[in-house]
Protein backbone atom coordinates (compact mmCIF):
# COMPACT_ATOMS: atom_id res chain seq x y z
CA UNK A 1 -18.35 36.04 12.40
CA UNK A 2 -22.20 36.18 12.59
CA UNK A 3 -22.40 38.21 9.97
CA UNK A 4 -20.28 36.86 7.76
CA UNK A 5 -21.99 33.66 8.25
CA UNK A 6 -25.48 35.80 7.05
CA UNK A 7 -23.99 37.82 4.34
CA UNK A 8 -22.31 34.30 2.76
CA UNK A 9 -25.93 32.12 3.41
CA UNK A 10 -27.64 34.94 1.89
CA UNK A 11 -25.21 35.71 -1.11
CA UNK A 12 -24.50 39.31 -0.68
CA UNK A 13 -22.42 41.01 -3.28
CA UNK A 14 -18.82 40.72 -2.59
CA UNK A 15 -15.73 41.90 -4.35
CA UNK A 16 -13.53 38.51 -4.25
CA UNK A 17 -10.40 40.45 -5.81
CA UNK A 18 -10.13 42.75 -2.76
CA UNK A 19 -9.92 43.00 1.38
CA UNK A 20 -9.00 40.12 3.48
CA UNK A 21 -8.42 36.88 1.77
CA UNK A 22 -9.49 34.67 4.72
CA UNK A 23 -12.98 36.51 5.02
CA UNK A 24 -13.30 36.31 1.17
CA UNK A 25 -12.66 32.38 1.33
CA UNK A 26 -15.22 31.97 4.11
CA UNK A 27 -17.70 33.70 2.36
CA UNK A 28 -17.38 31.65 -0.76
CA UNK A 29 -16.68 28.09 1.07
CA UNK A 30 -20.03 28.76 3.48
CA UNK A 31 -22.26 27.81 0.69
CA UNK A 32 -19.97 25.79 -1.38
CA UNK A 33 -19.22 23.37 1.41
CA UNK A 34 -23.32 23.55 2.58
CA UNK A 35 -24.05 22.64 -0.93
CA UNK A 36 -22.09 19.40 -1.00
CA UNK A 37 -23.12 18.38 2.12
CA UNK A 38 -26.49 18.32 1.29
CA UNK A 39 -25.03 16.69 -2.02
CA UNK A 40 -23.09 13.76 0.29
CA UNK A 41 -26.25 13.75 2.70
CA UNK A 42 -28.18 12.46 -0.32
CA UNK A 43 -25.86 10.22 -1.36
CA UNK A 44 -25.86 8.52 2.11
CA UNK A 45 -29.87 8.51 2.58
CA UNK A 46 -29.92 7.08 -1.03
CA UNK A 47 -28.29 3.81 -0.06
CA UNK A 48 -29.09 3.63 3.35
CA UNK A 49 -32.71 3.09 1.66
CA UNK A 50 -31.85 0.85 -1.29
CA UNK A 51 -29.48 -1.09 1.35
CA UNK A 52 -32.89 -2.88 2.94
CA UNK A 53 -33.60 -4.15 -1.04
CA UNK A 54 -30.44 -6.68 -0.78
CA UNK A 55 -27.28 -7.06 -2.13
CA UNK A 56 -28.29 -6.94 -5.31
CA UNK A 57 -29.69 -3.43 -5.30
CA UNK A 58 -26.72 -1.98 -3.87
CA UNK A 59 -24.72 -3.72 -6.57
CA UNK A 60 -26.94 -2.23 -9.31
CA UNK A 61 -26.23 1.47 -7.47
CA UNK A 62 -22.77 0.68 -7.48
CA UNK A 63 -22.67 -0.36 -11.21
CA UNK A 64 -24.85 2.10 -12.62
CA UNK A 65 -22.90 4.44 -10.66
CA UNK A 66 -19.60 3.52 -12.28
CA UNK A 67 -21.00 4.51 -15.45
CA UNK A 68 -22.36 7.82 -14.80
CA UNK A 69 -19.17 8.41 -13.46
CA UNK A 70 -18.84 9.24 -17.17
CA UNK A 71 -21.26 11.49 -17.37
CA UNK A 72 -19.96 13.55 -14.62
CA UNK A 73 -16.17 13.18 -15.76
CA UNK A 74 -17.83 15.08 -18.97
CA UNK A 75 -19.56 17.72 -16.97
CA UNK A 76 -17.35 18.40 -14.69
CA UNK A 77 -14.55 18.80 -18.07
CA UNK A 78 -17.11 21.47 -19.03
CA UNK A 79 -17.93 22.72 -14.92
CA UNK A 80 -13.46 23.35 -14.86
CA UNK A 81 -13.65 25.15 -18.14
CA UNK A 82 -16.43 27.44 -17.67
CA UNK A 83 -16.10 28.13 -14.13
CA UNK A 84 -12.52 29.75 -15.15
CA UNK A 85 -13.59 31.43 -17.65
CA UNK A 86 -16.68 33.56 -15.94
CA UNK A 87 -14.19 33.64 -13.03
CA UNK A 88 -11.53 35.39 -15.37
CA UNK A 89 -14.14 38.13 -16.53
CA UNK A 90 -15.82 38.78 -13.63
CA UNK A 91 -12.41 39.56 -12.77
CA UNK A 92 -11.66 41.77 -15.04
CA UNK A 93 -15.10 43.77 -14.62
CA UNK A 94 -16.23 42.34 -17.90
CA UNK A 95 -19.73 41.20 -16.81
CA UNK A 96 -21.59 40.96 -20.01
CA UNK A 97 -18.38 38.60 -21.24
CA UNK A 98 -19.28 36.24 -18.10
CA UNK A 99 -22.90 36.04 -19.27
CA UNK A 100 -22.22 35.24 -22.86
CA UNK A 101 -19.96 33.01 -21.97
CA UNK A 102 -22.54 31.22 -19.36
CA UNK A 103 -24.50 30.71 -22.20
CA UNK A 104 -22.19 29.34 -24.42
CA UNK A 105 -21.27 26.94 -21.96
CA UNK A 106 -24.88 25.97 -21.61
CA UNK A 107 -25.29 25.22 -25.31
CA UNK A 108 -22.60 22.79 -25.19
CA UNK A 109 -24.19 21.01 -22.35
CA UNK A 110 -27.25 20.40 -23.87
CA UNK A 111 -25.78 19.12 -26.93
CA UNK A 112 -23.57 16.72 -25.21
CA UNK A 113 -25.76 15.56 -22.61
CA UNK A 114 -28.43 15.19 -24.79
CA UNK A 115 -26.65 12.19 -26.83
CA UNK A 116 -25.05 10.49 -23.89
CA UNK A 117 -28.24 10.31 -22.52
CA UNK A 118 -30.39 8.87 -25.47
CA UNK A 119 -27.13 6.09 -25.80
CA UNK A 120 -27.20 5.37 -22.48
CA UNK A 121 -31.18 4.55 -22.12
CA UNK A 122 -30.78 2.06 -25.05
CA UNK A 123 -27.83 -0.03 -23.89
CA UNK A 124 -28.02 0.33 -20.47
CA UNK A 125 -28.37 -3.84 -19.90
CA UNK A 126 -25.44 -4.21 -22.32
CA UNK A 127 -23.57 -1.64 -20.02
CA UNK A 128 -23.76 -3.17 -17.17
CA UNK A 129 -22.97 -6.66 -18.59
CA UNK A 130 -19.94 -5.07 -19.45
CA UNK A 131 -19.40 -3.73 -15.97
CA UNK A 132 -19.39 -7.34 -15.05
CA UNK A 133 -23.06 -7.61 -13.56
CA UNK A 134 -24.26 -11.06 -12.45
CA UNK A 135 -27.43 -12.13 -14.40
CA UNK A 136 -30.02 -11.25 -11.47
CA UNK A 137 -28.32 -7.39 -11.04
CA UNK A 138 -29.06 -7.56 -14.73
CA UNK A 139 -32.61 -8.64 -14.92
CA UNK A 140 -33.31 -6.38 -11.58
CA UNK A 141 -31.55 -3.21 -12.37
CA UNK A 142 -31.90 -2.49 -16.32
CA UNK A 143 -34.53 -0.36 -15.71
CA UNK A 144 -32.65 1.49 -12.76
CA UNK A 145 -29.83 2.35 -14.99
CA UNK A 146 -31.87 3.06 -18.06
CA UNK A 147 -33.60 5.79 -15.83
CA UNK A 148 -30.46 7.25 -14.27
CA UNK A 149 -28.42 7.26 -17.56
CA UNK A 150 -31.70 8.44 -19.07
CA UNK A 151 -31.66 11.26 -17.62
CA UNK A 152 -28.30 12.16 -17.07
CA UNK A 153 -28.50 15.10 -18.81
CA UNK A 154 -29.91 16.60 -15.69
CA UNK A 155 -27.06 16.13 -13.81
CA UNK A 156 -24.73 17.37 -16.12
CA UNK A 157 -26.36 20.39 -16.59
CA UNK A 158 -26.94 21.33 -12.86
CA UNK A 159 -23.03 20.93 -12.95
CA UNK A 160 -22.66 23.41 -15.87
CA UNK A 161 -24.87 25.76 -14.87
CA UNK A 162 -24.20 25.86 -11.18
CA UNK A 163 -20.31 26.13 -12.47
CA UNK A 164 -21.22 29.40 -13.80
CA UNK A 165 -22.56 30.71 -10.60
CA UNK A 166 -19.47 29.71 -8.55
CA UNK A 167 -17.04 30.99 -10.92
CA UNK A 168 -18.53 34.89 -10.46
CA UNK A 169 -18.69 34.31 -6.99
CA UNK A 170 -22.28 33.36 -6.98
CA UNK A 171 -21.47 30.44 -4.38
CA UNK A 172 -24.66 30.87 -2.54
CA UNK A 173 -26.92 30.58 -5.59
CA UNK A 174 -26.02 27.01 -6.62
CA UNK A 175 -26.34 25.49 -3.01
CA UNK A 176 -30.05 26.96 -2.83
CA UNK A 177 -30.41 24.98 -6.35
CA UNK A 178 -29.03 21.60 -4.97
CA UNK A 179 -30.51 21.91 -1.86
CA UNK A 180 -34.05 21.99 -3.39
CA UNK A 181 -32.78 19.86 -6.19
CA UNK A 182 -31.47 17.18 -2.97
CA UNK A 183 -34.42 17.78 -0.73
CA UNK A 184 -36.98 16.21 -3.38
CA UNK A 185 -34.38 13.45 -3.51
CA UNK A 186 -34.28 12.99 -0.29
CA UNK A 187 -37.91 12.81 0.31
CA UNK A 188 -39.48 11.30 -2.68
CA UNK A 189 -36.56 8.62 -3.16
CA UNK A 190 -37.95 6.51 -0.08
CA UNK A 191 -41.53 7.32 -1.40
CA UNK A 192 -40.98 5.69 -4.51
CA UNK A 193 -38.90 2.85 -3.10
CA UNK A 194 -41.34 1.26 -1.09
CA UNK A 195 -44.52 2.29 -2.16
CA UNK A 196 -45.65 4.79 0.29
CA UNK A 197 -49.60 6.14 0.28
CA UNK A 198 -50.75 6.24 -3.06
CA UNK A 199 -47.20 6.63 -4.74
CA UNK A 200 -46.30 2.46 -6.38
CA UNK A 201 -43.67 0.27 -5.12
CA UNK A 202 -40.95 0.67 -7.93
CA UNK A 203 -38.52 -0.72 -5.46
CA UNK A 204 -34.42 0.17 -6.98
CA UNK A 205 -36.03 2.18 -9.62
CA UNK A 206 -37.37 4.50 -7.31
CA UNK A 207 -34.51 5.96 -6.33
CA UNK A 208 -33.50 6.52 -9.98
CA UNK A 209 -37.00 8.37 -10.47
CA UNK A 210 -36.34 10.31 -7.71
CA UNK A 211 -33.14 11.38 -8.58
CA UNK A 212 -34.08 12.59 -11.87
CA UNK A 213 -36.86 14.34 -11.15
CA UNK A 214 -34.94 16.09 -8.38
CA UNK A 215 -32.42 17.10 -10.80
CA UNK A 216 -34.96 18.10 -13.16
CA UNK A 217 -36.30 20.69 -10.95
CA UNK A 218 -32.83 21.86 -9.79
CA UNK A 219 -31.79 22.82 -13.58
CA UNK A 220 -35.27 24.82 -14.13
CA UNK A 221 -34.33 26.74 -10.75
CA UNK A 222 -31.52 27.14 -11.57
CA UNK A 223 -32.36 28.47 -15.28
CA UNK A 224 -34.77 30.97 -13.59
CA UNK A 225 -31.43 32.56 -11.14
CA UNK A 226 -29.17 32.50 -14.20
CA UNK A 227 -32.09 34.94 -16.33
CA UNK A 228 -33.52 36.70 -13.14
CA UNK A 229 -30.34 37.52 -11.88
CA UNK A 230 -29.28 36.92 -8.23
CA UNK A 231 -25.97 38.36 -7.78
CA UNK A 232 -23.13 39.17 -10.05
CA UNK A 233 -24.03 36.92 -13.36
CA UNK A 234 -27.13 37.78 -14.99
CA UNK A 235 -27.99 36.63 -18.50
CA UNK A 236 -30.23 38.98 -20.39
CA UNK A 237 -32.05 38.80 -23.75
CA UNK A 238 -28.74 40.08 -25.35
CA UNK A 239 -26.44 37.69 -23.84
CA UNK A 240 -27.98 34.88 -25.87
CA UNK A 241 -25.48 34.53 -28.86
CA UNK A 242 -23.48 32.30 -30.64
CA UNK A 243 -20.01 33.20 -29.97
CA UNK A 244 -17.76 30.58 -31.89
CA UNK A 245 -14.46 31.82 -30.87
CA UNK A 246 -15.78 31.55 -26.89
CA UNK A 247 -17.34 28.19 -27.79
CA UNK A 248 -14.20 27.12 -29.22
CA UNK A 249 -11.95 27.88 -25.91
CA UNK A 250 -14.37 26.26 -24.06
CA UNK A 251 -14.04 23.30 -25.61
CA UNK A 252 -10.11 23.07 -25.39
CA UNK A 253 -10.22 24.12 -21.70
CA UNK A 254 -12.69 21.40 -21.33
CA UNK A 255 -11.18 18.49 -23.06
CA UNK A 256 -8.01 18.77 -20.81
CA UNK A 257 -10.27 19.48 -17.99
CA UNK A 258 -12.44 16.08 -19.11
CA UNK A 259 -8.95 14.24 -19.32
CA UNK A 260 -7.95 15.30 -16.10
CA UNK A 261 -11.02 14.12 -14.27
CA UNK A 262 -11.33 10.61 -16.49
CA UNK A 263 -8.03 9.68 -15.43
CA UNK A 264 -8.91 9.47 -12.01
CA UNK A 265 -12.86 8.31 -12.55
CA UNK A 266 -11.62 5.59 -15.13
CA UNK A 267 -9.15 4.26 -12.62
CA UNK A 268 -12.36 4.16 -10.42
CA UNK A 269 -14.28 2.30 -12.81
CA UNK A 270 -11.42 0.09 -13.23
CA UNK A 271 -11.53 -1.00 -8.95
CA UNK A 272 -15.24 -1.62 -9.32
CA UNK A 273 -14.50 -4.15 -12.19
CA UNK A 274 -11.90 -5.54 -10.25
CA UNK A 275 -14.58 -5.35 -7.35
CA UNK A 276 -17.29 -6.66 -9.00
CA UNK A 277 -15.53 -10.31 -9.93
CA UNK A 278 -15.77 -10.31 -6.23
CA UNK A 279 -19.52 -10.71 -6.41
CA UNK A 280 -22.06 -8.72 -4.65
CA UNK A 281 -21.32 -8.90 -1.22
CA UNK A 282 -17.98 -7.39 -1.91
CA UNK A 283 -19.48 -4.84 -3.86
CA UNK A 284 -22.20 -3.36 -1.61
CA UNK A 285 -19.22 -3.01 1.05
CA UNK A 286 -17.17 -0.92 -1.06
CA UNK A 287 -20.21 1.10 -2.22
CA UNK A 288 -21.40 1.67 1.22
CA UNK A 289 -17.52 2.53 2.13
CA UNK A 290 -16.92 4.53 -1.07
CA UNK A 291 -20.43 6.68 -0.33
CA UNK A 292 -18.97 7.75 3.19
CA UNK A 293 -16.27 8.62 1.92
CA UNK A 294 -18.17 10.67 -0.46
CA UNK A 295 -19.32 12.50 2.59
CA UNK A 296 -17.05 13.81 3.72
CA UNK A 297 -15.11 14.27 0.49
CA UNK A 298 -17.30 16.32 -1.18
CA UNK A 299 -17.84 19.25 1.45
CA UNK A 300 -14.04 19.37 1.14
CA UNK A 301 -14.40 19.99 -2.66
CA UNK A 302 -16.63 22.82 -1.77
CA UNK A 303 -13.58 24.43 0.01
CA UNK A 304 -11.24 23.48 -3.05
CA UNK A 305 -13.75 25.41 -5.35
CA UNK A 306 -13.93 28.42 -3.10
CA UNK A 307 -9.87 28.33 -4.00
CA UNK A 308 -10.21 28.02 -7.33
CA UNK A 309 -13.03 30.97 -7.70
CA UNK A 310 -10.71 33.17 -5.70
CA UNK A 311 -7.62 32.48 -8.08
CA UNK A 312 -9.83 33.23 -11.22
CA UNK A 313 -11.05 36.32 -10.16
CA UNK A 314 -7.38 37.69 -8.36
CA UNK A 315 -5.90 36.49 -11.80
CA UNK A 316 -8.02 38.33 -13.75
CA UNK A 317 -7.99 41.48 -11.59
CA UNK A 318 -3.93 40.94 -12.25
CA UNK A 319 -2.99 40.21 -8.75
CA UNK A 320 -1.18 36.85 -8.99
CA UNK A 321 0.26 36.96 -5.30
CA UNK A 322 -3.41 37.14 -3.86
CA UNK A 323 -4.07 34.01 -5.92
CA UNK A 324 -1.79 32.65 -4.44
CA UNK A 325 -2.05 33.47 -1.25
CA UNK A 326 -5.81 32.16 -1.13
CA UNK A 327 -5.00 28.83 -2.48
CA UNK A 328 -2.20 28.05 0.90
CA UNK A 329 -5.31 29.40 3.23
CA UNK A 330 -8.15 27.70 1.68
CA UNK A 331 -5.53 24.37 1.97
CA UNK A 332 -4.79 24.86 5.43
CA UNK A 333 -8.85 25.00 5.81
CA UNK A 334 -9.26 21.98 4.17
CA UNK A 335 -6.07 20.05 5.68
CA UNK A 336 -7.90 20.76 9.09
CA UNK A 337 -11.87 19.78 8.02
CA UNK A 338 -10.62 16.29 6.89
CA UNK A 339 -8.18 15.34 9.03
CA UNK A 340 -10.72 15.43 12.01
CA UNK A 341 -13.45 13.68 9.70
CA UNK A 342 -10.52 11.30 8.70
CA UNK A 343 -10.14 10.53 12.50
CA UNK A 344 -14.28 10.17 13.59
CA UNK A 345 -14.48 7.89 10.29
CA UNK A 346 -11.76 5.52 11.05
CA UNK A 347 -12.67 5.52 15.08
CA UNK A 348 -16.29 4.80 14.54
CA UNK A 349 -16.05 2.61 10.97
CA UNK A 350 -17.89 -0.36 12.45
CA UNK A 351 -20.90 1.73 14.21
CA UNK A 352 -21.09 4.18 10.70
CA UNK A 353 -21.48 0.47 8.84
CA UNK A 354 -23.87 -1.18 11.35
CA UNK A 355 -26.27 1.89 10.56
CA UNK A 356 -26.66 0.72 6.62
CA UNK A 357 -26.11 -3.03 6.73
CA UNK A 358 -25.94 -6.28 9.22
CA UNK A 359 -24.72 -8.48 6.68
CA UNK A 360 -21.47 -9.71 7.90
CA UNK A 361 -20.01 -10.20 4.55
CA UNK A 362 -20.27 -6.28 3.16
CA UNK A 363 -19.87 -5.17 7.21
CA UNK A 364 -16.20 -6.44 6.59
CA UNK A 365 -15.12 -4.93 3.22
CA UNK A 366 -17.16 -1.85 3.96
CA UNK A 367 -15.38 -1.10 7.55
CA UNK A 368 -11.77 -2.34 6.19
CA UNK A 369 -12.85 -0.18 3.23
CA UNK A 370 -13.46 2.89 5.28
CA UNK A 371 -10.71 2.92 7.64
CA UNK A 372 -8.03 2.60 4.85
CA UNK A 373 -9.65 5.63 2.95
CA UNK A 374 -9.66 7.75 5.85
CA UNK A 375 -6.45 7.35 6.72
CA UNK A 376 -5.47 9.17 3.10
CA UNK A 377 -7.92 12.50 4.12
CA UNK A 378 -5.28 14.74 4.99
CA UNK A 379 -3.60 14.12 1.44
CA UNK A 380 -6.98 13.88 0.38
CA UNK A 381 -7.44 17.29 1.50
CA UNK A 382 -4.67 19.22 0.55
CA UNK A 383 -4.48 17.50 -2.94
CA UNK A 384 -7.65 18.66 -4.12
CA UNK A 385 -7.36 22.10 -2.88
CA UNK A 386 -4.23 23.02 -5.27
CA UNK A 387 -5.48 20.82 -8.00
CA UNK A 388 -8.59 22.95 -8.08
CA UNK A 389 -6.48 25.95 -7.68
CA UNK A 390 -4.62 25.06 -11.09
CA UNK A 391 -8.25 24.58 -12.89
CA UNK A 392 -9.14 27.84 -11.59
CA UNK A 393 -5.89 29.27 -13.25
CA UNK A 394 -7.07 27.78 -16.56
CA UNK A 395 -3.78 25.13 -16.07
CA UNK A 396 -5.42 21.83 -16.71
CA UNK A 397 -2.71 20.16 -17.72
CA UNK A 398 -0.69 20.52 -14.47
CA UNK A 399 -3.70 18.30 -12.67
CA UNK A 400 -4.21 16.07 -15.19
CA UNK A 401 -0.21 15.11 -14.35
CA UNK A 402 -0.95 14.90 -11.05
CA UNK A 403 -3.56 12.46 -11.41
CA UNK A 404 -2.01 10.24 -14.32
CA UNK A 405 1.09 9.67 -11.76
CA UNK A 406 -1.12 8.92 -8.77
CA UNK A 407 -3.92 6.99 -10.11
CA UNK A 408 -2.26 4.91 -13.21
CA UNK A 409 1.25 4.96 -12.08
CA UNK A 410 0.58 3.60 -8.66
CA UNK A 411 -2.63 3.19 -7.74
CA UNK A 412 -3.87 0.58 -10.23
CA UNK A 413 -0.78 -1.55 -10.75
């Protein structure tokens, strides 16, 4: 177990399409779980700082956040897409097709992110208006969301790139590029909040600052792994093509990969503007509530994406009934991770909300919030792990079924 644990921290070379399945999982979810957990540690430090700014700033988190929900529903369209496709090829041995197809992937994020965010820095305070902002979340938190949409395109291509990585079994090389990208988060965000040293008191948009800059310095990182070469995906001088027919499959993968994830985040969007009439009390408690949930949740993806790198590659080495196999372990992995967090969250909801707010008001909807959540991890759990399964397939259309049925069908009405 030790050295497992060392060989899957350090990223050593490992052929996913043979030997035993659970020790190929393990290997793969090691880093990919680490790497969102330094992902949902951020998240958490992030408002527990902006939390002592007020209501208000919490609302503008929450808002602004609904909206780059967007951004990530794009980039994670593109993440499904290309992380299937390198898995495929890597696969099938074809490591020069994984590169060029990297790249290809990568041109399309810069393209896309680059206009999202130039529209979103321009009508940010029109944006949140229409997310139902009060007048002072308005007048405090334009320049917070005209930062974060800004520079979105940061985000979205850590999430492309870093897609790459996982899909050729690279797992290890993306969490060393969030956790760097995180860190500076982490530490600067507070910096810039409240004015610390020499550093000025920007107050919300500090975190915003942070967070891009963090990002910012993730995507070169990663950029310098992708071209150095740190494992099985390497893109050399060569690689660096235009291949329209790649390009084009891409970009059908993606848009049912896109529509899968915007049925769920839209139905999101849709509870915060129900939320938001609520006024800000009501939602800072469901943002503190939704960003523990977060936590937990997103360590749990890391195991779903080990699954979904592990059908990819068994597919493409032709050996369906591994693929399958691998998906019912890495579920019964997951099942167990979230039921337990499930159980701490809902036991200890009250002490978990004390830590971020006293207000009475958001204590309430944030604790009621929490507990009702957690009591869905399980399904939570096991969910996620075959939908990711079926992106890592290349079937995006079975998920995007899925989610249509659970989040419009029921979950909205």
């Amino acid at each position: 177990m030790r050295r497992d644990l060392r060989d899957a921290l350090k990223g050593a070379r490992h052929d996913y399409t043979s030997g035993p399945i659970g020790r190929a999982i393990f290997l793969l979810a090691v880093p990919m779980v680490l790497e969102m957990v330094m992902e949902s540690l951020f998240a958490v430090t992030d408002v527990f700082f902006v939390a002592r700014l007020g209501a208000s700033a919490i609302a503008t988190v929450g808002l602004t956040e609904s909206m780059m929900i967007v951004v990530y529903t794009l980039a994670m369209g593109l993440a499904i897409s290309t992380a299937a496709i390198v898995a495929r090829r890597v696969g099938e041995r074809d490591i020069d097709a994984a590169a060029r197809a990297a790249v290809q992937a990568i041109v399309i994020g810069a393209v896309v992110s680059s206009v999202i965010a130039a529209s979103g820095a321009v009508f940010a305070p029109e944006l949140l208006a229409l997310m139902g902002a009060s007048s002072d979340v308005i007048r405090s938190g334009t320049t917070f969301a005209r930062v974060m949409l800004g520079g979105s395109a940061t985000a979205f291509m850590l999430f492309v790139i870093n897609s790459s990585f996982r899909g050729a079994g690279d797992a290890a090389v993306s969490m060393r590029v969030l956790w760097v990208s995180n860190a500076i988060n982490i530490v600067l965000g507070p910096l810039l909040i409240f004015g610390v040293g020499p550093l000025p008191q920007l107050g919300v948009t500090g975190a915003a600052v942070a967070t891009t800059f963090g990002r910012g310095v993730g995507v070169l990182i990663a950029l310098y792994f992708l071209v150095r070469g740190s494992g099985h995906l390497r893109v050399a001088r060569r690689h660096i093509v235009l291949e329209w027919e790649t390009i084009t499959r891409i970009l059908r993968l993606s848009l049912n990969g896109t529509f899968q994830v915007l049925v769920g985040t839209l139905s999101w969007i849709a509870l915060v503007r129900l939320m938001a009439t609520f006024g800000s009390a009501a939602m800072a408690g469901y943002t503190i509530a939704v960003r523990m949930v977060m936590f937990a949740l997103l360590p749990a993806w890391g195991l779903g994406n080990a699954a979904a790198t592990m059908v990819g590659q068994a597919l493409g080495a032709s050996n369906p009934a591994r693929a399958e196999s691998a998906v019912w372990t890495a579920a019964r992995y997951n099942v167990v991770f979230l039921g337990l967090m499930g159980l701490l969250f809902f036991v200890c909801a009250p002490h978990i909300v004390h830590a971020f707010t006293t207000d009475a008001a958001v204590s309430s909807v944030a604790v009621f919030g929490l507990r009702v959540m957690a009591a869905g991890f399980p399904f939570f759990a096991f969910g996620m792990t075959l939908t990711q399964s079926f992106n890592g397939a290349g079937d995006t259309a079975t998920p995007t079924r899925i989610n249509v049925a659970v989040f419009w069908i029921f979950e909205i009405p």
